[in-house]
Protein backbone atom coordinates (compact mmCIF):
# COMPACT_ATOMS: atom_id res chain seq x y z
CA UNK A 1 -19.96 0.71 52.04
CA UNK A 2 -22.36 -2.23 53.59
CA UNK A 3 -24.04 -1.61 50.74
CA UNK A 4 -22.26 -1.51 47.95
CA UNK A 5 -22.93 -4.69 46.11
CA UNK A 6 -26.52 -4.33 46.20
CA UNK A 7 -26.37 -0.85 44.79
CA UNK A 8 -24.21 -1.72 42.05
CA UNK A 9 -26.49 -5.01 40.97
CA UNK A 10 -29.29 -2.54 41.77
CA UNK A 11 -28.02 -0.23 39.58
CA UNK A 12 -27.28 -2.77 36.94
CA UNK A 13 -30.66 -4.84 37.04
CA UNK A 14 -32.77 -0.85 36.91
CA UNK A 15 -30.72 0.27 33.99
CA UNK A 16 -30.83 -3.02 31.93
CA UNK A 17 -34.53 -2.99 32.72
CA UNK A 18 -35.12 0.70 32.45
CA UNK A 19 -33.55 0.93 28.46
CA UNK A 20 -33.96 -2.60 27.71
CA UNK A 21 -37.66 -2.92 28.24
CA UNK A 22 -38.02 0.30 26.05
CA UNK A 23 -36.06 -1.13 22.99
CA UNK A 24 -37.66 -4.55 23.16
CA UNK A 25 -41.42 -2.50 22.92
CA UNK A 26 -39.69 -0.51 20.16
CA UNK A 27 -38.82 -3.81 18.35
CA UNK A 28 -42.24 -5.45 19.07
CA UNK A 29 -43.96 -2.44 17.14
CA UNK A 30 -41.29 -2.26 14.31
CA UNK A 31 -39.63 0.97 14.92
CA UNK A 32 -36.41 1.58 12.75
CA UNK A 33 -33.01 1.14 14.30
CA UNK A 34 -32.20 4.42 14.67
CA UNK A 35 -34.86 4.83 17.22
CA UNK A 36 -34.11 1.47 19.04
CA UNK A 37 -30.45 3.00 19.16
CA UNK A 38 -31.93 6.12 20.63
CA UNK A 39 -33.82 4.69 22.95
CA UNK A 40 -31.22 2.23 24.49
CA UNK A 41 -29.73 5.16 26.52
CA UNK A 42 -32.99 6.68 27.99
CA UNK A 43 -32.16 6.62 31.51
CA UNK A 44 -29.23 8.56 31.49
CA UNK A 45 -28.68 11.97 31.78
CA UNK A 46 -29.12 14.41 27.97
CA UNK A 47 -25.73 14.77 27.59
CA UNK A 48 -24.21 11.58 28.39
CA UNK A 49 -27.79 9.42 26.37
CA UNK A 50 -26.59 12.02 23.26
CA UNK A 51 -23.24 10.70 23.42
CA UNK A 52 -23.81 6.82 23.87
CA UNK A 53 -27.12 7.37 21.01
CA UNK A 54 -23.82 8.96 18.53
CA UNK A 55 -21.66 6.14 19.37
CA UNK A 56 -24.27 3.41 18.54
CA UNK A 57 -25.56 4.77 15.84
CA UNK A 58 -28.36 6.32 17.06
CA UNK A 59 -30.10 9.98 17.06
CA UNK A 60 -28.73 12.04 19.58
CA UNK A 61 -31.45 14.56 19.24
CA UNK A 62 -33.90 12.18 19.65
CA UNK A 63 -31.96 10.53 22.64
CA UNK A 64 -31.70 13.82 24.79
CA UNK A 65 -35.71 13.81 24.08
CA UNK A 66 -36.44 10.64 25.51
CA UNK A 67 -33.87 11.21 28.50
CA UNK A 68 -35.73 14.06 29.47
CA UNK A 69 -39.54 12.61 28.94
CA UNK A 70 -38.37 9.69 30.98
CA UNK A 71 -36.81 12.10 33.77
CA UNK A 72 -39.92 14.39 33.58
CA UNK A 73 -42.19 11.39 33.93
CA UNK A 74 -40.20 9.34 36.36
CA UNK A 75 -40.37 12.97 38.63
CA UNK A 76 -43.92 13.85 38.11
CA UNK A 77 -45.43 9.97 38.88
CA UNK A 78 -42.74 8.57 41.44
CA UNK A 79 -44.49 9.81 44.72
CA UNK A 80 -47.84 7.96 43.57
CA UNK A 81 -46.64 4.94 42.36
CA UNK A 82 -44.35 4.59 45.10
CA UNK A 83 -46.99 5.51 47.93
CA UNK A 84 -49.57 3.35 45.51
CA UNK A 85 -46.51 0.25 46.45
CA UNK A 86 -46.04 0.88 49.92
CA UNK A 87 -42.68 1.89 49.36
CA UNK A 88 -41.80 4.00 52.19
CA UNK A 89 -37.78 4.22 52.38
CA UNK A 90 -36.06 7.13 51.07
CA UNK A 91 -32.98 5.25 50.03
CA UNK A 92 -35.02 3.30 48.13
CA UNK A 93 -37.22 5.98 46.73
CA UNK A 94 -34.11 8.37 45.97
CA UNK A 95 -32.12 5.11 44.48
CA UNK A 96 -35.34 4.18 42.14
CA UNK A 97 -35.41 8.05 40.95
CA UNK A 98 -32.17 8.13 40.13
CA UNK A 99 -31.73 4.96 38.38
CA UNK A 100 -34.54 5.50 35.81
CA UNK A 101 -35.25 9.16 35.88
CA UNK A 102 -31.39 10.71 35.87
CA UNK A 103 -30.75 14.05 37.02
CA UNK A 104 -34.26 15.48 36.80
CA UNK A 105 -35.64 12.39 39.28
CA UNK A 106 -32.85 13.38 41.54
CA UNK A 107 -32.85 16.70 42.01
CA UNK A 108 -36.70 15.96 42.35
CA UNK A 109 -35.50 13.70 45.48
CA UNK A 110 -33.30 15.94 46.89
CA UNK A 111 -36.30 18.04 47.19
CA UNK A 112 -38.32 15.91 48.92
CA UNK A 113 -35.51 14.19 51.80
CA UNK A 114 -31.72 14.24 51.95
CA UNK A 115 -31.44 10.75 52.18
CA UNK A 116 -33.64 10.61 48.64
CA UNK A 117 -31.40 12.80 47.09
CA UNK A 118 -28.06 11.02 48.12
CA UNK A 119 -29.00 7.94 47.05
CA UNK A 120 -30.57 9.31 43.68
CA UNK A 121 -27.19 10.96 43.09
CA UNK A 122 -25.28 7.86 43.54
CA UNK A 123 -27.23 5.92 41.21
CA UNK A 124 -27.44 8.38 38.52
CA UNK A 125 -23.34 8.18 38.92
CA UNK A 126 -23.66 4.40 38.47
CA UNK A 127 -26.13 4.60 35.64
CA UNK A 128 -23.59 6.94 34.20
CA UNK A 129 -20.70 5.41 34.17
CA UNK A 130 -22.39 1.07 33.73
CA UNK A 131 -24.59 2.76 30.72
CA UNK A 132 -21.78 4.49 28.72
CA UNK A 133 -19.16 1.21 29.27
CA UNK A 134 -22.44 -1.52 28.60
CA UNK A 135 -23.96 -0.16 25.55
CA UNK A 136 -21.82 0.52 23.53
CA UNK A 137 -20.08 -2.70 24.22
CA UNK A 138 -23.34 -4.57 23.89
CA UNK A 139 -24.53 -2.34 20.31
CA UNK A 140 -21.40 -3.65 19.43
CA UNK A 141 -21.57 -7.52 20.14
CA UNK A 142 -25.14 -7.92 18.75
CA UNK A 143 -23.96 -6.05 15.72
């Protein structure tokens, strides 16, 4: 509970990074809007990035694809970039996982330690329930 705030800004600032930065690079090299739609929900689980990609107007096929090449990457390069950072807490490590690598990047931390994997699940909860209330509300005020 101490720590609330900071995981939801947390939570807010990694998810706004996580599918923002991807859309902006798929801007910058003139991909079609379809794809920038599709892309907008990465870091969310399949399901739920299939659902926010159909209400947006975006591919859900192609969003369940890049939610699970962004989990699968997030889980396979975490440990080294976060030893590589000298990041050694596991409430940090699980909350990073979970926040940009969904359900595969926590179930990859609750492998590793139990505090990993808590804090993984609760920020794939947050990034599941901010992403499907932000983006569509945001796809909708930019137009």
């Amino acid at each position: 509970r101490k720590r609330s705030v900071a995981l939801v800004v947390a939570a807010v600032v990694g998810g706004t990074t996580a599918g923002g930065s991807a859309v902006l690079l798929a801007w910058l090299f003139d991909m079609p809007p379809e794809v920038l739609r599709s892309l907008a929900s990465k870091s969310v689980t399949a399901p739920v990035a299939m659902g926010i990609a159909e209400r947006i107007g975006g591919v859900p096929a192609l969003a369940a694809v890049f939610a699970v090449v962004t989990g699968l990457v997030g889980a396979l390069s975490a440990k080294y970039l976060f030893n590589g950072l000298g990041i050694a807490s596991w409430a940090v490590r699980g909350f990073a996982l979970g926040t940009t690598s969904h359900g595969i990047g926590a179930a990859r931390a609750l492998q590793v330690h139990d505090d990993a994997g808590a804090y993984a699940g609760i920020a794939l909860g947050l990034q599941v329930l901010l992403a499907s209330l932000m983006i569509p509300l945001l796809f909708r005020w930019l137009g």
